[in-house]
Protein backbone atom coordinates (compact mmCIF):
# COMPACT_ATOMS: atom_id res chain seq x y z
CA UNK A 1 -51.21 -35.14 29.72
CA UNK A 2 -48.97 -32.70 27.67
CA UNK A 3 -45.35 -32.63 28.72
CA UNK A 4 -42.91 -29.89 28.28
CA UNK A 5 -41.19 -31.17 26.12
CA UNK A 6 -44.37 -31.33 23.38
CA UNK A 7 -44.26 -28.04 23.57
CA UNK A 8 -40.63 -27.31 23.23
CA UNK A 9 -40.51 -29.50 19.92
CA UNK A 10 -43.25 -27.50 18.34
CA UNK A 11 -41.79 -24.07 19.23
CA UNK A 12 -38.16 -25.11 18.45
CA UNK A 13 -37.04 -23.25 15.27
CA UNK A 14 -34.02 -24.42 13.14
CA UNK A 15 -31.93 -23.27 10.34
CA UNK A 16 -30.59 -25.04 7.77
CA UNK A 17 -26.69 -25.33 7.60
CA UNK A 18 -27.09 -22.39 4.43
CA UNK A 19 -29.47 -20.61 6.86
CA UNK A 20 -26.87 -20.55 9.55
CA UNK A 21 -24.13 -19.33 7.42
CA UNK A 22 -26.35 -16.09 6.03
CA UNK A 23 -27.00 -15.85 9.29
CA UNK A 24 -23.29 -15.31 10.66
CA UNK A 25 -22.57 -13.10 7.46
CA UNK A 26 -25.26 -10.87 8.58
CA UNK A 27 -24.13 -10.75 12.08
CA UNK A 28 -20.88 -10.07 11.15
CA UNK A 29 -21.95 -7.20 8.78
CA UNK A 30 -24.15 -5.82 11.80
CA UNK A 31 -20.89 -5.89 14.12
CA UNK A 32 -19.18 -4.17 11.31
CA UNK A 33 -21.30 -1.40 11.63
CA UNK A 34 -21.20 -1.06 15.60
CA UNK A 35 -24.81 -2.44 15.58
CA UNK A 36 -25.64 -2.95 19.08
CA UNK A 37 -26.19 -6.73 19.95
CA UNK A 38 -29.63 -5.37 21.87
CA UNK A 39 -30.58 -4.44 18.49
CA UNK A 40 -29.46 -7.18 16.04
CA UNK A 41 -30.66 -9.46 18.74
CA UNK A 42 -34.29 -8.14 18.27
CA UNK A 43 -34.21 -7.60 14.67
CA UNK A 44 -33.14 -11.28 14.17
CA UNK A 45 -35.44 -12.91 16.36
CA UNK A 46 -38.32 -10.74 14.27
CA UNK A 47 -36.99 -12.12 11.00
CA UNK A 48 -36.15 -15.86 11.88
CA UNK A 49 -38.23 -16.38 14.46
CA UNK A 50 -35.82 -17.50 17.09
CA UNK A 51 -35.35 -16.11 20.37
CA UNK A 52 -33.16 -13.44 21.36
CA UNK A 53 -31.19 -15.94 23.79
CA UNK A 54 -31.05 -18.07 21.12
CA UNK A 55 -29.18 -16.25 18.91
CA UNK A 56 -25.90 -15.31 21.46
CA UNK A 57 -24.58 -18.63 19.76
CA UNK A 58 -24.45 -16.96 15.92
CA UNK A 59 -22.87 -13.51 17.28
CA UNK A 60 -20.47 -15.62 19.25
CA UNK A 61 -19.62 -17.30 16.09
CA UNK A 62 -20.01 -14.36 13.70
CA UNK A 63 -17.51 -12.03 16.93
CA UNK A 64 -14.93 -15.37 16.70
CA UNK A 65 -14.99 -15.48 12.85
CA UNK A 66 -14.46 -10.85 12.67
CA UNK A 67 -11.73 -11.78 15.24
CA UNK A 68 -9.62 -14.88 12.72
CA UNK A 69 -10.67 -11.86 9.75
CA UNK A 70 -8.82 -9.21 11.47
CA UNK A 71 -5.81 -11.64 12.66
CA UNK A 72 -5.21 -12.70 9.43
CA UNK A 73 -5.44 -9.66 7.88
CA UNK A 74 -2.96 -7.92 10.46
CA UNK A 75 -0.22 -11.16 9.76
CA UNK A 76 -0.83 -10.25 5.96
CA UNK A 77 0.06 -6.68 6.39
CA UNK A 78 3.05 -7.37 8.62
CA UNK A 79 4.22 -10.13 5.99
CA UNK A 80 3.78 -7.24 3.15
CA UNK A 81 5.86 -5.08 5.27
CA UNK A 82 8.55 -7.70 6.02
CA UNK A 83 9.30 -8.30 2.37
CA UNK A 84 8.72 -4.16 1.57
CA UNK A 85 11.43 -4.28 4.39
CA UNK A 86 13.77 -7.26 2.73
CA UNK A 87 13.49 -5.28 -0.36
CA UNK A 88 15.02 -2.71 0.47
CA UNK A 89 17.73 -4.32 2.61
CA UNK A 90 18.53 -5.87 -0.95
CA UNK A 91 18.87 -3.39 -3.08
CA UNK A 92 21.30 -1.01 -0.36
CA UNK A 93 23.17 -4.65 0.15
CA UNK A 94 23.41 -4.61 -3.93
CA UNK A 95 24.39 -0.45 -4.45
CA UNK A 96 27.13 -1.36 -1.24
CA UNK A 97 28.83 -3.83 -2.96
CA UNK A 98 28.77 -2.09 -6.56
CA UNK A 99 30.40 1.31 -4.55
CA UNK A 100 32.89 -1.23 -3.07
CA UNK A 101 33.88 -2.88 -5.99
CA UNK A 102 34.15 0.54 -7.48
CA UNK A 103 36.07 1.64 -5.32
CA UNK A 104 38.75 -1.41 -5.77
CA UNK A 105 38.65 -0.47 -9.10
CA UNK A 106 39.17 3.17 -9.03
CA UNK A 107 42.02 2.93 -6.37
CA UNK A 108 45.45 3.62 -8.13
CA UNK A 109 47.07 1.70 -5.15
CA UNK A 110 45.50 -1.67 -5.42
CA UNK A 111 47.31 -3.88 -7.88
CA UNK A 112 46.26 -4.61 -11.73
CA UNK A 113 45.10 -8.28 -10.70
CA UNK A 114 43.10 -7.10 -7.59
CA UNK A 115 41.01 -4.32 -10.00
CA UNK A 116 40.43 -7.17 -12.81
CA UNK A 117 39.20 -9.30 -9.99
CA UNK A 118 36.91 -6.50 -8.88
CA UNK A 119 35.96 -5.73 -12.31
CA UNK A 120 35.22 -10.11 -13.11
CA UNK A 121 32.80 -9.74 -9.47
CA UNK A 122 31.36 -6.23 -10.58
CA UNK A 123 30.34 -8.18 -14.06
CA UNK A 124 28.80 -11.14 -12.65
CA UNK A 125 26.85 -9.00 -10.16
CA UNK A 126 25.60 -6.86 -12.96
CA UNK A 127 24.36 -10.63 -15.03
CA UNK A 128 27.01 -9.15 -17.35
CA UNK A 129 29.55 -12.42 -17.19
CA UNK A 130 28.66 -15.47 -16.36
């Protein structure tokens, strides 16, 4: 008497963990390309032998791991762009404060101990007294 399960053993294929990985890559290269899953899903089970059902498990995986790609790669751009952004807001902060001390310095009305104080803070923002 043969069981069903007999013959489910000797049809079952599997992939080694190395196997599974390639796999995935491939998958996600497919998706990459706007393969449709109809396709890579009869391609694949050609060239590993496993059924098309079988393999909704690896795009799954290989859709989930394009998805974390993508997310990452969107949170590095808008990290990029925050300190692009901080940059900037640094370098007006540091040309604001040089035109204000400047300014202290070039005013005839301010008195000789408030320009030496500007010209002691325009120095040690320059790095030119410590």
């Amino acid at each position: 008497m043969k069981f069903m399960t007999d013959s489910l053993l000797k049809t079952r294929q599997r992939l080694s963990v190395e196997e599974q990985t390639q796999l995935i890559e491939l998958i996600m290269i497919l998706l990459d390309l706007n393969t449709r899953i109809s396709n890579i899903k009869t391609e694949l089970a050609a060239e590993t032998g496993l059924k098309p059902c079988s393999l909704n498990r690896y795009i799954q995986t290989a859709r989930r791991k394009i998805k974390a790609r993508e997310s990452n790669q969107r949170a590095a751009a808008d990290l990029e762009l925050l300190l692009f952004l901080d940059e900037e807001e640094a370098e007006r902060n540091f040309a604001d404060t040089v035109n204000f001390y400047k300014s202290i310095i070039a005013n005839p009305k301010t008195s000789i101990r408030e320009q030496l104080q500007a010209r002691e803070r325009l120095d040690k923002l320059l790095g030119l007294y410590s």
